[in-house]
Each structure stands twice: as structure tokens, then as C-alpha cells.
C-alpha atoms as a PDB file:
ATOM      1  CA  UNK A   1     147.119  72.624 108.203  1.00  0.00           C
ATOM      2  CA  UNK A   2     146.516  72.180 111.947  1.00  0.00           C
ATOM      3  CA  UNK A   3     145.732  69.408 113.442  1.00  0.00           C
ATOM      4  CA  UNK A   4     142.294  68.039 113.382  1.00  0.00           C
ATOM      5  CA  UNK A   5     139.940  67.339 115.700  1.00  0.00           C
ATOM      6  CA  UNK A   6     139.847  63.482 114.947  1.00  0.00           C
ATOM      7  CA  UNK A   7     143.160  63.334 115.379  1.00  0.00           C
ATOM      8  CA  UNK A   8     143.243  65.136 118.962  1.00  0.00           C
ATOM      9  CA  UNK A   9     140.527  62.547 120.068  1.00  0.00           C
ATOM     10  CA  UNK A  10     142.836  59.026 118.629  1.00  0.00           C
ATOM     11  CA  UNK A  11     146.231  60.931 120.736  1.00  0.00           C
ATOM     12  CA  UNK A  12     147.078  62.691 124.006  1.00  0.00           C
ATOM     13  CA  UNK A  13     146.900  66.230 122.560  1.00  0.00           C
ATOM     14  CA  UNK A  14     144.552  68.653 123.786  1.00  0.00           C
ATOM     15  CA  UNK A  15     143.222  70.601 121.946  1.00  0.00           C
ATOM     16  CA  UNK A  16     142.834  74.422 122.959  1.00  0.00           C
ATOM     17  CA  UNK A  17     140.207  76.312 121.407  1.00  0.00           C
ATOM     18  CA  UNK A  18     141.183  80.391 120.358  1.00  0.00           C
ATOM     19  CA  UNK A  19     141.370  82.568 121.206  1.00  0.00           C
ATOM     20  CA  UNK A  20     144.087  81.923 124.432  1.00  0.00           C
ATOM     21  CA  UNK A  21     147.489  83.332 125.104  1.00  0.00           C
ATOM     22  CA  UNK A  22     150.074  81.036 124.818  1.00  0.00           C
ATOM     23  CA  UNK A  23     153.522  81.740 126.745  1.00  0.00           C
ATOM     24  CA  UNK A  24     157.021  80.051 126.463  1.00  0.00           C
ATOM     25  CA  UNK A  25     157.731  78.257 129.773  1.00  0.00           C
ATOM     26  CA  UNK A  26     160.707  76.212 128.824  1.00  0.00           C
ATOM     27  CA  UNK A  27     163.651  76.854 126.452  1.00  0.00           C
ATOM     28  CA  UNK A  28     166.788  78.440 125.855  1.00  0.00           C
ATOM     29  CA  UNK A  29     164.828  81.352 124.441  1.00  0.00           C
ATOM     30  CA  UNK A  30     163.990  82.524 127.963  1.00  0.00           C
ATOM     31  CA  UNK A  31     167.666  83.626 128.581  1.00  0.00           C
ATOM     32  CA  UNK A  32     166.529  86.450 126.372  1.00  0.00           C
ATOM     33  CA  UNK A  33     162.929  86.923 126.837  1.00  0.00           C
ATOM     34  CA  UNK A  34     159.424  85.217 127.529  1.00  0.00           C
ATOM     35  CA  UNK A  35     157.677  84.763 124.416  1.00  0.00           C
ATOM     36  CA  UNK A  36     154.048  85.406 124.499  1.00  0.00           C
ATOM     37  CA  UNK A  37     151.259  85.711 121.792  1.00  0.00           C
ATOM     38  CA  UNK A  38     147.481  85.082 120.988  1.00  0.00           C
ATOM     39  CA  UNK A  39     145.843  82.279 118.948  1.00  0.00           C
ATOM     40  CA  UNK A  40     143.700  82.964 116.018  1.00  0.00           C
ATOM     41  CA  UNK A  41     142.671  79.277 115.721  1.00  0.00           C
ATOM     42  CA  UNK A  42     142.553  76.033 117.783  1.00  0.00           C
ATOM     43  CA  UNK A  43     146.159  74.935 118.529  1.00  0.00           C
ATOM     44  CA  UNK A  44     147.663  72.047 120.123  1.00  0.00           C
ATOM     45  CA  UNK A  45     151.045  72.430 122.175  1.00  0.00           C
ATOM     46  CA  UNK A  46     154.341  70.862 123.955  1.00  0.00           C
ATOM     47  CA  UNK A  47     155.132  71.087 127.293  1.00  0.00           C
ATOM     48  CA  UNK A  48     157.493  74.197 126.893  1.00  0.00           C
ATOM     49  CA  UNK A  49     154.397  76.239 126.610  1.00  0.00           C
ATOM     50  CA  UNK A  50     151.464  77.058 128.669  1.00  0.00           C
ATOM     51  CA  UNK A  51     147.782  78.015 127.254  1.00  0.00           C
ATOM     52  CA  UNK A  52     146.144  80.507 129.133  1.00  0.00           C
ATOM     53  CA  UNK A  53     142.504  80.489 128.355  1.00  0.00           C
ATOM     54  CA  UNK A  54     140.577  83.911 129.273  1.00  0.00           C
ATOM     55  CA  UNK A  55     137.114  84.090 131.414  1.00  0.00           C
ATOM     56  CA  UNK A  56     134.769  86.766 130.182  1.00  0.00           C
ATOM     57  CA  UNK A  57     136.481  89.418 132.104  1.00  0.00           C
ATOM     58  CA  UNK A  58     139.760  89.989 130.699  1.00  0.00           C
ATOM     59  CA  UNK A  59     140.388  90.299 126.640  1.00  0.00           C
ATOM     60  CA  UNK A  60     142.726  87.922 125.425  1.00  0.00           C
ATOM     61  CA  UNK A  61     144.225  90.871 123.409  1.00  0.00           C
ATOM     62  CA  UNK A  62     144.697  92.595 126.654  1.00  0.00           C
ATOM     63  CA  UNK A  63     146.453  89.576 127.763  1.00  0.00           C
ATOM     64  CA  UNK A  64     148.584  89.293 125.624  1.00  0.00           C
ATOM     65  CA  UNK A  65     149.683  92.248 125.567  1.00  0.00           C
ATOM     66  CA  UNK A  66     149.955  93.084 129.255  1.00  0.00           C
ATOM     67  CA  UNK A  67     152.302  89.974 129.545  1.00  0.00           C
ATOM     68  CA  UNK A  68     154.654  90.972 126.842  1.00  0.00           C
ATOM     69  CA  UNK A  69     154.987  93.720 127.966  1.00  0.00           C
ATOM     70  CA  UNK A  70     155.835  92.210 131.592  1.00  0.00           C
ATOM     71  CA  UNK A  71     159.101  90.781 130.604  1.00  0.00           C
ATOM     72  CA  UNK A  72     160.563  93.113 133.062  1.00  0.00           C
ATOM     73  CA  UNK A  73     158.546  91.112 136.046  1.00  0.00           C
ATOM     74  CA  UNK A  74     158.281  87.890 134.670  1.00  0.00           C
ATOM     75  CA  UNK A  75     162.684  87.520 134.026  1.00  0.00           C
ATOM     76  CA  UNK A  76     163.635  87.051 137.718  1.00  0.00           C
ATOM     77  CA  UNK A  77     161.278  84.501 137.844  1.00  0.00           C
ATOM     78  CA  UNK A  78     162.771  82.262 135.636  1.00  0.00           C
ATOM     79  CA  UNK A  79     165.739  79.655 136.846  1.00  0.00           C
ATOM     80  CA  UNK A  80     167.671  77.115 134.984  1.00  0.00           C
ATOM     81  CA  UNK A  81     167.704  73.841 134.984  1.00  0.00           C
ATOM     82  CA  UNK A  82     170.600  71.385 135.557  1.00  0.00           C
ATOM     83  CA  UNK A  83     171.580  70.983 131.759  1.00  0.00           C
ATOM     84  CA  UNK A  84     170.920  74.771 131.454  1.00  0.00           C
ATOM     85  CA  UNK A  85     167.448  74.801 129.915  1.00  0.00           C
ATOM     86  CA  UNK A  86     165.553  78.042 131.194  1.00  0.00           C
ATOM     87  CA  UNK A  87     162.202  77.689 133.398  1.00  0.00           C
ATOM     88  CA  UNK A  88     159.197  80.088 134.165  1.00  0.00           C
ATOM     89  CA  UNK A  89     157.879  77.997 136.651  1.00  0.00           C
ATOM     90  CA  UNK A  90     154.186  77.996 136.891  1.00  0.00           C
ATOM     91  CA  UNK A  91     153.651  78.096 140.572  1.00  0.00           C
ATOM     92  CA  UNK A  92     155.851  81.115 140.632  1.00  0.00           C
ATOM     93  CA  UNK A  93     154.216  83.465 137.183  1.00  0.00           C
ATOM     94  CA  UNK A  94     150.672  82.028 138.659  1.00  0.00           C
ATOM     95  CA  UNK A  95     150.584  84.130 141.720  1.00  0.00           C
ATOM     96  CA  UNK A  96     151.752  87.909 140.140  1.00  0.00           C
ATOM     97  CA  UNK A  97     149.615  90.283 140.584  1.00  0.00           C
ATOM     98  CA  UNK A  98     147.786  91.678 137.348  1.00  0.00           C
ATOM     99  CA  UNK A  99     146.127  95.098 136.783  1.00  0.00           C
ATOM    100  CA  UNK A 100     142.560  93.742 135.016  1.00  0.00           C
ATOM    101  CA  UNK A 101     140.695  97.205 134.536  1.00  0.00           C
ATOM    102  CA  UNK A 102     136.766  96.634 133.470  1.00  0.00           C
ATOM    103  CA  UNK A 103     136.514  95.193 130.195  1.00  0.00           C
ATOM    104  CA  UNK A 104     135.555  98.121 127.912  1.00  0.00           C
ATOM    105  CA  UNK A 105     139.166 100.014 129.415  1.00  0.00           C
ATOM    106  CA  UNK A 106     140.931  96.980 128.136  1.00  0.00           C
ATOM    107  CA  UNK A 107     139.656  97.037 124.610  1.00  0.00           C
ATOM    108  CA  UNK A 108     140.416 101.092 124.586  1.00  0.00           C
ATOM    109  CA  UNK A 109     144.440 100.305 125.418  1.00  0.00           C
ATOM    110  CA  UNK A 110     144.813  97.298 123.403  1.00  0.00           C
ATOM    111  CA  UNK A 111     143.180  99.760 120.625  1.00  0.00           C
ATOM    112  CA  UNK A 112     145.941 102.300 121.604  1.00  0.00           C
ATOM    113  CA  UNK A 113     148.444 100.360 121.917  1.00  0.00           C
ATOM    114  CA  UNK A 114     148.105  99.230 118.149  1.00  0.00           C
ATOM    115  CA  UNK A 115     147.629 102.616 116.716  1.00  0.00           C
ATOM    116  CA  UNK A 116     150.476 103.753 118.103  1.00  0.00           C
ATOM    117  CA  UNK A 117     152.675 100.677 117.535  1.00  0.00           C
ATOM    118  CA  UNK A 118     151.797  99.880 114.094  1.00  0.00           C
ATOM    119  CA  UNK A 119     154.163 102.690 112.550  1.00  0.00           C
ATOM    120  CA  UNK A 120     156.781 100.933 114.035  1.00  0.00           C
ATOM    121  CA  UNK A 121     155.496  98.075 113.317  1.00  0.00           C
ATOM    122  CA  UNK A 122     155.258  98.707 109.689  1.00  0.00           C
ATOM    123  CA  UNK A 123     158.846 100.992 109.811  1.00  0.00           C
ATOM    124  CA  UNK A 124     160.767  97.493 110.980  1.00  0.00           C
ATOM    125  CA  UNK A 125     158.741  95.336 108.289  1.00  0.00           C
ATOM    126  CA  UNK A 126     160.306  97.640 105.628  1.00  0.00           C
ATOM    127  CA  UNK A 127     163.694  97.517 106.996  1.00  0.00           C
ATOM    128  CA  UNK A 128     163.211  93.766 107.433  1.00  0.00           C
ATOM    129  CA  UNK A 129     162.689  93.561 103.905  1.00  0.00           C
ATOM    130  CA  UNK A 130     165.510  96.065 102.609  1.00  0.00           C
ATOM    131  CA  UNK A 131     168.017  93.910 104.656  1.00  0.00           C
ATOM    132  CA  UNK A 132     166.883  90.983 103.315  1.00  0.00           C
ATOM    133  CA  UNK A 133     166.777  92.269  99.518  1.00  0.00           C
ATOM    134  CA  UNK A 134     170.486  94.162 100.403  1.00  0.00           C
ATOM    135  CA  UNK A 135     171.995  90.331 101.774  1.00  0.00           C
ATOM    136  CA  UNK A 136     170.840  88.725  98.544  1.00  0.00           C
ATOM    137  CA  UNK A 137     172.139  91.709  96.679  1.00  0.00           C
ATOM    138  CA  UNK A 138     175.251  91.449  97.602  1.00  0.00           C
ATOM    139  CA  UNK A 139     175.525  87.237  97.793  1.00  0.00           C
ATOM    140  CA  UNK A 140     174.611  87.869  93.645  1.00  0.00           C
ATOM    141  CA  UNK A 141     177.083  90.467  93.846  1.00  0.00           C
ATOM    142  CA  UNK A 142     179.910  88.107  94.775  1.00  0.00           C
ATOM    143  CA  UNK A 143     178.731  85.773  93.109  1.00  0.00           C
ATOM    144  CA  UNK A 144     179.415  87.874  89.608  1.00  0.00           C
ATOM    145  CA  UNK A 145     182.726  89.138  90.840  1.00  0.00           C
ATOM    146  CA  UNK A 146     184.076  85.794  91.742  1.00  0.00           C
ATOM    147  CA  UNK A 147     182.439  84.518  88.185  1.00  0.00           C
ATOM    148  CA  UNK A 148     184.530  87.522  86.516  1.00  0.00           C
ATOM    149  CA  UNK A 149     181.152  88.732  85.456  1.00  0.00           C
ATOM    150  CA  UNK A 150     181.293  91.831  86.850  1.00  0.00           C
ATOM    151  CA  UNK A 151     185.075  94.192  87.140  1.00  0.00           C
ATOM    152  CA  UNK A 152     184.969  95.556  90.249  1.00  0.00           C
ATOM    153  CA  UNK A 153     188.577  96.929  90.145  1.00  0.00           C
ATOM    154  CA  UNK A 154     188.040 100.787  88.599  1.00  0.00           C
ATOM    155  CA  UNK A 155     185.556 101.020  91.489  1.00  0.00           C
ATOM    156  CA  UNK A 156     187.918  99.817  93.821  1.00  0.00           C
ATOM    157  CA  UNK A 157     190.891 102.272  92.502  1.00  0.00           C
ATOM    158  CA  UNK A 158     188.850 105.125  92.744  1.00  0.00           C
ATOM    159  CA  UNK A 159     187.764 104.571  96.888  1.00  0.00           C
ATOM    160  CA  UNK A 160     189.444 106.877  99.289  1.00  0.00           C
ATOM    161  CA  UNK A 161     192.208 105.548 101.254  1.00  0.00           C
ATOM    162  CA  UNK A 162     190.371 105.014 104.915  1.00  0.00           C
ATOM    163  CA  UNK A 163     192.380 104.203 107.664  1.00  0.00           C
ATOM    164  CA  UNK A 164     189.711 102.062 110.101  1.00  0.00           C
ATOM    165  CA  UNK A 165     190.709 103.421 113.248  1.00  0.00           C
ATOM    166  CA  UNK A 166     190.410 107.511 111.795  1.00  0.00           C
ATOM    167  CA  UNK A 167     186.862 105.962 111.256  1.00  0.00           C
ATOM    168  CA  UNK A 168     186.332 104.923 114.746  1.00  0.00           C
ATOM    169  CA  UNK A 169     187.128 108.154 116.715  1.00  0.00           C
ATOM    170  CA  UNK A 170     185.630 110.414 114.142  1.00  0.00           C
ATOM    171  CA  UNK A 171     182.613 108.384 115.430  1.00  0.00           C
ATOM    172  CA  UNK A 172     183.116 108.095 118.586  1.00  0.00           C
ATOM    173  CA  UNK A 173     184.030 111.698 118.014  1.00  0.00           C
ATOM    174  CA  UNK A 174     180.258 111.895 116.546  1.00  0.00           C
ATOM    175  CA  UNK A 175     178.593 110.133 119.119  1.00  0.00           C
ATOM    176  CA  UNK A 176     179.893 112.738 121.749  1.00  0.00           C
ATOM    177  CA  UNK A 177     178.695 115.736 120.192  1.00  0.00           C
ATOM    178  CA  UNK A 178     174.989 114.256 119.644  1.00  0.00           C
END
């Protein structure tokens, strides 16, 4: 549940209607990369974020995805702070320049865009989900070998004898021929 419009009128939040593009301005996550994405519903936020709030000539989908995809432009901008805390200061992200092509161009390569991300999309959602299922797998695993429920030691007898570093140059060995 989100917060309520009542509740935005008896505090200090604002509320900020959707759709807008909200970017992380503050944080330690900006040592690694500027966070952006689009609101579905009216949000309130903190002061490591900033709202941007789209006129009638630029898509909020195009937004958003014209700014993550500006990391590259946006990551000298940002500075730390004495403690160490990562800034994007506004004054300095405000004035970029941004290609804003006529509206129904916008729609076509945010429609783009999607088709030909969701594959990959969907391809890391599945390996998401068959790392997760593998780390639980093998915490029950240990769990029954530790509890004696399970006799791992035939399987372990019958294992070739690898010697790590044979492993690492027939990879490296591997990697050079590719």
C-alpha cells in the first residue's frame, strides 16, 4: 500500500502523480551506476531521488529509457561527498543536452527497444530463477549430508583426481583458442 493522499496533505511529502521518471541522486549505489525507472502509480520520495515529471512532448517511457541508457554521460558527473556518499548534482545532469525526436519517433524506439530486449530480458529471469532454485538445492543438500541423511562418499570416491591449477591453463588454454 502506498501512501495516501490524506496522509500527503497532514505531512511534508509530496506527492508525485505517474507517470514520472524517478532517478537516484544520492547514494553509494552511484559508485556503480545511476538508477533510473518509471512510475506506474503516484509515489512519494526522499531526497536521494529526483522526480522528473514529463510535458506533453517527450514519453516518459522514452525517458526513461534514454537516461538509463546514459550512464555513460551521466558517471563523470557525479562527485563524492566528504563521508563518501556519491552525488549527481542537479545543476550539473540539468543542463545535458537530450536528443527529444517528435513524439510518435519516441513511442516507435521505446517499442523497439522492448522487442528486442525482452528475450534477454526473459533469458536472465530464467537464469535468475535456476540460480536461485540451484543455491537452495545445494543449502538442502548440506544440510542432509551434515544430518548423515544422505552418503555422499561413493560419489566422492568415484571423482577424477583434478589438480586446480591443470584446470586453470586448460582454460586459459580455452579462452585463447576462442
Amino acid at each position: 500500500m502506498g501512501v495516501t493522499s490524506e496522509a500527503a496533505a497532514e505531512t511534508s511529502l509530496r506527492l508525485i502523480d505517474a507517470p514520472a521518471v524517478l532517478m537516484v541522486v544520492r547514494g553509494m549505489i552511484l559508485a556503480r551506476k545511476v538508477p533510473v525507472a518509471r512510475t506506474i502509480k503516484p509515489v512519494t520520495i526522499n531526497q536521494d531521488m529526483k522526480a522528473l515529471v514529463c510535458g506533453p512532448e517527450i514519453s516518459t517511457n522514452y525517458l526513461t529509457a534514454y537516461l538509463a541508457c546514459a550512464h555513460n554521460g551521466l558517471f563523470p558527473l557525479i562527485d563524492a561527498a566528504g563521508h563518501g556518499t556519491r552525488r549527481l548534482p542537479t545543476e550539473r545532469w540539468r543542463e545535458l543536452a537530450t536528443a527529444v525526436p517528435p513524439l510518435p519517433e519516441q513511442n516507435a524506439i521505446t517499442r523497439y527497444a522492448d522487442r528486442v530486449t525482452a528475450d534477454t530480458a526473459a533469458a536472465k529471469d530464467r537464469a535468475d530463477r535456476q540460480v536461485s532454485l540451484l543455491r537452495e538445492y545445494r543449502v538442502r543438500l548440506i544440510a542432509d549430508v551434515v544430518a548423515g541423511n544422505v552418503d555422499v562418499r561413493e560419489a566422492a570416491a568415484s571423482l577424477p583426481e583434478v589438480d586446480p591449477l591443470d584446470t586453470v591453463s586448460s582454460c586459459e588454454a580455452a579462452a585463447g583458442s576462442a
